[in-house]
Protein backbone atom coordinates (compact mmCIF):
# COMPACT_ATOMS: atom_id res chain seq x y z
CA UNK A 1 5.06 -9.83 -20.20
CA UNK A 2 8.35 -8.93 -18.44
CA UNK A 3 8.64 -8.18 -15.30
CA UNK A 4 10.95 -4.89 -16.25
CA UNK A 5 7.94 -4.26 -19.10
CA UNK A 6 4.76 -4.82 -16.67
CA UNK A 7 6.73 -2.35 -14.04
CA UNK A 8 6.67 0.56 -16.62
CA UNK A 9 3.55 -0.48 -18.22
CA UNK A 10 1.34 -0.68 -14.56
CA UNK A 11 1.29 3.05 -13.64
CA UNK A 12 0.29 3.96 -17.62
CA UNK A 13 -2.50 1.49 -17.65
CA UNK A 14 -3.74 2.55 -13.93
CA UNK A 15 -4.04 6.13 -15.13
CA UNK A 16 -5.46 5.56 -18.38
CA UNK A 17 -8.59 3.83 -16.35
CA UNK A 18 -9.01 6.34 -14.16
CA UNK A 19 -9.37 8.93 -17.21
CA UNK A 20 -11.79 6.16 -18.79
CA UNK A 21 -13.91 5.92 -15.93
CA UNK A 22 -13.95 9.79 -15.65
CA UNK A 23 -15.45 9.90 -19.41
CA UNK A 24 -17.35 7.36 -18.70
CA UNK A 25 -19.04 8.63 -15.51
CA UNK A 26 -19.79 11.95 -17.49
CA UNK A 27 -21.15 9.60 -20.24
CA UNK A 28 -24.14 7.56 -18.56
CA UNK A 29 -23.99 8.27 -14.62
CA UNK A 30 -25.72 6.27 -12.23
CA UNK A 31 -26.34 9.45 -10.07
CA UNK A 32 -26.22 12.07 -12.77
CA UNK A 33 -25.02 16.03 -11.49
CA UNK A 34 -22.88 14.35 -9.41
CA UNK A 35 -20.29 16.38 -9.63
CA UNK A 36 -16.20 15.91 -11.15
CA UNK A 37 -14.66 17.88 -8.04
CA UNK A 38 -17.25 16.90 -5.88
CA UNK A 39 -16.24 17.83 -2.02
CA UNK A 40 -12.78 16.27 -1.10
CA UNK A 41 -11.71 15.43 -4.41
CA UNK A 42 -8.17 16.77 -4.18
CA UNK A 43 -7.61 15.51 -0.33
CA UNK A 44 -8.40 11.94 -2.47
CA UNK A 45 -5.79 12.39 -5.05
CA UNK A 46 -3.32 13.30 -3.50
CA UNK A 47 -3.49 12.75 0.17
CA UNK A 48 -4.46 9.79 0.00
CA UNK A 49 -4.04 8.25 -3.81
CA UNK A 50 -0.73 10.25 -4.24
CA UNK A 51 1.19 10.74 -0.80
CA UNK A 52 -0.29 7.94 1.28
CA UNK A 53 -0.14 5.19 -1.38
CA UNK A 54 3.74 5.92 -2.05
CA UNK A 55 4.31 6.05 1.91
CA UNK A 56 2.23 3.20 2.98
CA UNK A 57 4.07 1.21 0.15
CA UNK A 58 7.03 1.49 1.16
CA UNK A 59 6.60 0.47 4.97
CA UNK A 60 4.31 -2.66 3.85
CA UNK A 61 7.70 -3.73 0.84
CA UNK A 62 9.89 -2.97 3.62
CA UNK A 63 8.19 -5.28 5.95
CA UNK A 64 7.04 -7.99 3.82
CA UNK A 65 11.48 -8.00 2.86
CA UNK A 66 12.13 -7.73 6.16
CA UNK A 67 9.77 -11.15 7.09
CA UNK A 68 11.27 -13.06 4.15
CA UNK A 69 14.73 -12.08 4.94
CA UNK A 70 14.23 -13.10 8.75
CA UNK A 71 12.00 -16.23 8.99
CA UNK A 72 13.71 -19.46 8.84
CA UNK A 73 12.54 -21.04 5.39
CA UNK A 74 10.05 -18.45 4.73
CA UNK A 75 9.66 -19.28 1.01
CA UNK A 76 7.43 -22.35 0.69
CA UNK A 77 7.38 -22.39 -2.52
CA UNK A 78 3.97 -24.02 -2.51
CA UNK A 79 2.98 -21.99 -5.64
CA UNK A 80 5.91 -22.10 -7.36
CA UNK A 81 5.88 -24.54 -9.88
CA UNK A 82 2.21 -23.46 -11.05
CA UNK A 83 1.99 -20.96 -14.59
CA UNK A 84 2.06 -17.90 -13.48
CA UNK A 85 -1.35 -16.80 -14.48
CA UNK A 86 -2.59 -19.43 -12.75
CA UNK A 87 -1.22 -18.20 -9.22
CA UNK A 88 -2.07 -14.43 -10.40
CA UNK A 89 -6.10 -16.37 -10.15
CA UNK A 90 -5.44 -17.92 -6.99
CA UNK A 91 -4.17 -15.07 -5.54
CA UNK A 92 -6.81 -13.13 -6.63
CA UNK A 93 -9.61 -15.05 -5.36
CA UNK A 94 -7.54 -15.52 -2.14
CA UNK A 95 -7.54 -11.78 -1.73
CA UNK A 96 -11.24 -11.39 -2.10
CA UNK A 97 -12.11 -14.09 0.49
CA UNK A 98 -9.81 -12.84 2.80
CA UNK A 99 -11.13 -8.90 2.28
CA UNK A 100 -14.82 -10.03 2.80
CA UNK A 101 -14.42 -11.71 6.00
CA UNK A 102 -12.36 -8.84 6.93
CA UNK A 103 -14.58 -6.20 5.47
CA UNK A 104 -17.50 -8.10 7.31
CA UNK A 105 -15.68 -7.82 10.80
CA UNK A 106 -15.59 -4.02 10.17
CA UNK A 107 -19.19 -3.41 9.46
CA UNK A 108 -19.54 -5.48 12.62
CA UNK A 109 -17.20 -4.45 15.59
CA UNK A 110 -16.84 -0.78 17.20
CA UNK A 111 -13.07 -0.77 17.35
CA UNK A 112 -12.69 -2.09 13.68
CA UNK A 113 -14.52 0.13 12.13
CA UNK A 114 -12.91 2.71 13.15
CA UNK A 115 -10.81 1.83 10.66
CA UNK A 116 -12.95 1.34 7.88
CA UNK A 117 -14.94 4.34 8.51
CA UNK A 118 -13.17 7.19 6.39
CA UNK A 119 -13.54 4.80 3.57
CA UNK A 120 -17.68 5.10 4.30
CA UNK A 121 -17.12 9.14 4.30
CA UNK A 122 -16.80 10.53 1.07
CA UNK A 123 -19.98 12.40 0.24
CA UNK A 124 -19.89 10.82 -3.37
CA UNK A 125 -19.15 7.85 -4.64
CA UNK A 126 -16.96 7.76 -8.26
CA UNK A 127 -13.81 5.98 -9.74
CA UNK A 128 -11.49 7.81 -7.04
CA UNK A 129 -13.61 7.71 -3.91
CA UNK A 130 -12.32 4.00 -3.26
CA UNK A 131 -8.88 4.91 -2.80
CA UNK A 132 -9.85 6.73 0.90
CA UNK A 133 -9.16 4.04 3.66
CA UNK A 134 -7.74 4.40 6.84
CA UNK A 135 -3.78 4.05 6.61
CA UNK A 136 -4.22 1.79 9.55
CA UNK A 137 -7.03 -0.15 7.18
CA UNK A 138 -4.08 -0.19 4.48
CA UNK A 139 -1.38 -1.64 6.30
CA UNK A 140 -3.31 -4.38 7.89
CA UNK A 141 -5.38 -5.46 4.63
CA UNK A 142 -1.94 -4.98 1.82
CA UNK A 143 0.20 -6.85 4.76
CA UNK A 144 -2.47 -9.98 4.76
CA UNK A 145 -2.90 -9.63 1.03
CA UNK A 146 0.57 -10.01 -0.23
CA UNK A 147 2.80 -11.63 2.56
CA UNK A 148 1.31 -14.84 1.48
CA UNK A 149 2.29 -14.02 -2.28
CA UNK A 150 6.18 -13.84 -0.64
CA UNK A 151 6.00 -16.92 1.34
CA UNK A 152 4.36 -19.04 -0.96
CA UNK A 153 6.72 -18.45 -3.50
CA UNK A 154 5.04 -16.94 -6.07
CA UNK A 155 7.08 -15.13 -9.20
CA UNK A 156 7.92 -11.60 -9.28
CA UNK A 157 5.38 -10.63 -11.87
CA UNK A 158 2.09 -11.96 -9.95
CA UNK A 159 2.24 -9.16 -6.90
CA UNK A 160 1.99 -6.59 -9.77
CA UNK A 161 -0.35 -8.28 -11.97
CA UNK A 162 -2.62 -8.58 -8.75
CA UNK A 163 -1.92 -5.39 -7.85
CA UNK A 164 -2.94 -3.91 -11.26
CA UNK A 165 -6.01 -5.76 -11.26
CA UNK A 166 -7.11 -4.57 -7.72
CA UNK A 167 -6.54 -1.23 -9.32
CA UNK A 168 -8.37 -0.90 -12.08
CA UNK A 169 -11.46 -3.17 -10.73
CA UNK A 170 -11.63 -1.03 -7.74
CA UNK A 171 -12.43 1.79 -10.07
CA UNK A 172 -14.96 -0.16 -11.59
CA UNK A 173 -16.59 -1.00 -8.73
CA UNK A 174 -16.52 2.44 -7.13
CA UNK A 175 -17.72 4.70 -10.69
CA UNK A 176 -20.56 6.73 -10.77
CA UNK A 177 -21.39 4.55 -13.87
CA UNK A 178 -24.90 3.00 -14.88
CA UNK A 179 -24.15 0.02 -16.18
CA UNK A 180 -26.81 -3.18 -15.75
CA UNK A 181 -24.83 -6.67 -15.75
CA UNK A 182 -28.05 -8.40 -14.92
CA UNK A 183 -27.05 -12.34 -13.64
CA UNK A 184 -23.52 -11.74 -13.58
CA UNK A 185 -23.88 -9.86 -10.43
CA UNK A 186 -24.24 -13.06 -8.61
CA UNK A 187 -20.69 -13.77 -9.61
CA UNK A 188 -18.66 -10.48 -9.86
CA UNK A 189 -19.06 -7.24 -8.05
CA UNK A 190 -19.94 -4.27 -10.04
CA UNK A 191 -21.16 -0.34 -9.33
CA UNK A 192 -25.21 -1.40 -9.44
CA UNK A 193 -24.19 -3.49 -6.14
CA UNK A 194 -21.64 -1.81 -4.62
CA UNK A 195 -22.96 1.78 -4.18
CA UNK A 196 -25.45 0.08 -2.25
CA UNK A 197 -22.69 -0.60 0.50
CA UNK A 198 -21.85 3.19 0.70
CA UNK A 199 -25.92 4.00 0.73
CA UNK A 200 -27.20 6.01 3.35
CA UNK A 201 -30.57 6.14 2.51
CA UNK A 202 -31.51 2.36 2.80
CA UNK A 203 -30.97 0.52 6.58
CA UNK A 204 -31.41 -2.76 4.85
CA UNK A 205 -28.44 -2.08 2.62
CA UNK A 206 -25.96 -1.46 5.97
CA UNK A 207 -23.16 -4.25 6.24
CA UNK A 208 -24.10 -5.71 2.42
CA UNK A 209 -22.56 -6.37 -0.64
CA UNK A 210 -18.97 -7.00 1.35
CA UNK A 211 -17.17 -8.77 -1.35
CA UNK A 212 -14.95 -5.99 -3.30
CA UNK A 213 -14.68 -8.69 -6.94
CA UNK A 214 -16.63 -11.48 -6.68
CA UNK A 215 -20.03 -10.93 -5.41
CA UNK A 216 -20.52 -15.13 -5.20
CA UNK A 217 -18.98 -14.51 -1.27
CA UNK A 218 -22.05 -11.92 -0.41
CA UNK A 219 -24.51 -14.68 -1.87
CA UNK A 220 -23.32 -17.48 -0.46
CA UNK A 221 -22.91 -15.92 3.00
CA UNK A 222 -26.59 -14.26 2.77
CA UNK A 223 -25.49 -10.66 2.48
CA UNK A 224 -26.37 -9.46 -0.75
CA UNK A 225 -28.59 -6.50 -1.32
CA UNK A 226 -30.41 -6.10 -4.51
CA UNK A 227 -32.79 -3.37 -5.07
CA UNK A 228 -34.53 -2.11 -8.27
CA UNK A 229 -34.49 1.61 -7.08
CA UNK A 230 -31.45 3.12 -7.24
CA UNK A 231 -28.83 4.50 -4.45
CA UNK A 232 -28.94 8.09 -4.04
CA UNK A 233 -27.18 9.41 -0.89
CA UNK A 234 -24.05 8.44 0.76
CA UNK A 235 -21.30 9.84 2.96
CA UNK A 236 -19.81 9.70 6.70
CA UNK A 237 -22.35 7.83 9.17
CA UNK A 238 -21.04 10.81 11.66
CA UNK A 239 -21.43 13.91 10.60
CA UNK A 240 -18.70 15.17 12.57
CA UNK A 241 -16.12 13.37 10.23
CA UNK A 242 -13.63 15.93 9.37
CA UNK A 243 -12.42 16.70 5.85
CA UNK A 244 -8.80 17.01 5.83
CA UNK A 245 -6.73 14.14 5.59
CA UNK A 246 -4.65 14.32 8.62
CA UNK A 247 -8.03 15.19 10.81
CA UNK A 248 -9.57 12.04 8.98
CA UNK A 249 -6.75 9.64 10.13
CA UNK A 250 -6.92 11.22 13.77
CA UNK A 251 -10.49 10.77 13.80
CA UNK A 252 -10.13 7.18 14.04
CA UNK A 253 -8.18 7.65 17.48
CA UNK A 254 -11.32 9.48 19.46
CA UNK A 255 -11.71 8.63 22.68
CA UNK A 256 -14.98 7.38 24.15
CA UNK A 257 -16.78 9.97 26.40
CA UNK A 258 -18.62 7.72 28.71
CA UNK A 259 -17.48 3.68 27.53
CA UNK A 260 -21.32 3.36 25.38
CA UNK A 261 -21.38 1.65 22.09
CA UNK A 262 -20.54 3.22 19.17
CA UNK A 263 -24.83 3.17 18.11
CA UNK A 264 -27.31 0.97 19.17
CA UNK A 265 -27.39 -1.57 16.09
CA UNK A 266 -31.21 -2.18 17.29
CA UNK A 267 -31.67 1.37 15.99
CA UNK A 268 -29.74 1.70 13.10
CA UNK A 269 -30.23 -1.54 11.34
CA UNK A 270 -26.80 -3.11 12.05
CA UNK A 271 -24.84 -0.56 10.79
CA UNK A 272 -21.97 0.33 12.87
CA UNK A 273 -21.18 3.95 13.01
CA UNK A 274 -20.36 6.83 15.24
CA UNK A 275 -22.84 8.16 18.35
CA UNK A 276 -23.45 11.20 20.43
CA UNK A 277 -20.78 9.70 22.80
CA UNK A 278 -17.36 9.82 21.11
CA UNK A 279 -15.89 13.07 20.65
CA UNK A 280 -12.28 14.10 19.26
CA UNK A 281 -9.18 14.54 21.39
């Protein structure tokens, strides 16, 4: 496909899977009367799917141009000679190994997860809930996913075709969908695994299933979690995480009342989250 073509065609197939996976939840839900417009639907759409997306896009293309323009030699072109789907795979599995070691430092550090924590805060889990993360989460993880794509050399078409993929299988991953894929959940991530991640009703379950595509990286570094039973309640560790969207990016910037931990991981399983001792500003 063209690169002109797959630029027009992107943003038609992206919003023809979110209206898939919004039939589909209503078809067979995993957590049925979960509601469509469940609480801060609309501050997902469109502050952060709609306004923040657009924004944050820009600064990360204008950076990642700015880098290539400005570093002696900065295209490698390591990749460049390979068929084009073939770096769109590389890429792809780059991304994921990258995001799970980064994902894993979240769940695991105080300061970091204050960046990963708005994405733990919606109070239900569907095809749009993924899109709330941190802008701060954004620009570090999109800068580390697809500067390499620029100074490797890859073709125009694979940041887009990677980009459309990450997309659409974050959707996937994220629906309130029932869907069993039995052994190939020990390869690829799907929604039977990964609303276990956003569970609050299971300590065992805090800090697993890391891996947002291929599930392979949670087994072979011993953090997959597996039940039978299904996941039932999820939502902000601290329940004073604001709704709006500007509130939710200040909350990230708290200061600590008295210098204690964020929680005492002996208590809480390992799950890093807020405590009694961090307040706004």
């Amino acid at each position: 496909m063209k690169l002109e073509t797959l630029q027009f065609v992107s943003p038609i197939i992206i919003v023809g899977t979110a209206l898939m996976f919004l039939w589909l939840e209503r078809l067979k839900p995993y957590n049925p009367g979960q509601r469509t417009f469940r609480d801060g639907f609309w501050v997902d759409l469109i502050g952060y799917g709609l306004i923040q997306s657009y924004v944050l896009g820009l600064v990360i293309a204008w950076f990642i141009h700015w880098v290539d323009a400005h570093t002696p030699n900065a295209r490698f072109h390591l990749v460049s000679g390979w068929p084009i789907w073939v770096q769109v795979v590389f890429f792809i599995f780059l991304h994921d190994f990258n995001t799970y070691w980064m994902h894993r430092s979240q769940h695991n550090s105080d300061i970091l997860w204050r960046t990963h924590e708005a994405h733990h805060s919606a109070p239900a889990v569907d095809w749009l809930s993924g899109i709330r993360s941190h802008s701060v989460e954004i620009l570090i993880y999109e800068t580390v996913h697809f500067l390499p794509i620029i100074l490797l050399g890859a073709a125009p078409e694979v940041p887009l075709w990677k980009g459309l993929f990450n997309s659409t299988y974050g959707m996937f991953i994220q629906a309130n969908l029932d869907i069993r894929m039995g052994k190939l959940l020990y390869f690829f991530n799907g929604p039977e695994l990964h609303r276990w991640h956003h569970a609050n009703d299971d300590e065992k379950a805090y800090g697993k299933n890391l891996a947002t595509k291929f599930s392979f990286y949670d087994v072979l570094f011993g953090t997959t979690y597996w039940p039978t039973r299904k996941a039932t309640e999820y939502g902000a560790p601290d329940s004073t995480f604001p709704k709006g969207y500007f509130a939710q990016q200040a909350f990230a910037f708290r200061r600590r009342v008295d210098g204690a931990q964020l929680l005492n991981r002996e208590e809480s399983g390992g799950r890093v989250g807020a405590s009694p001792t961090m307040e706004t500003t």
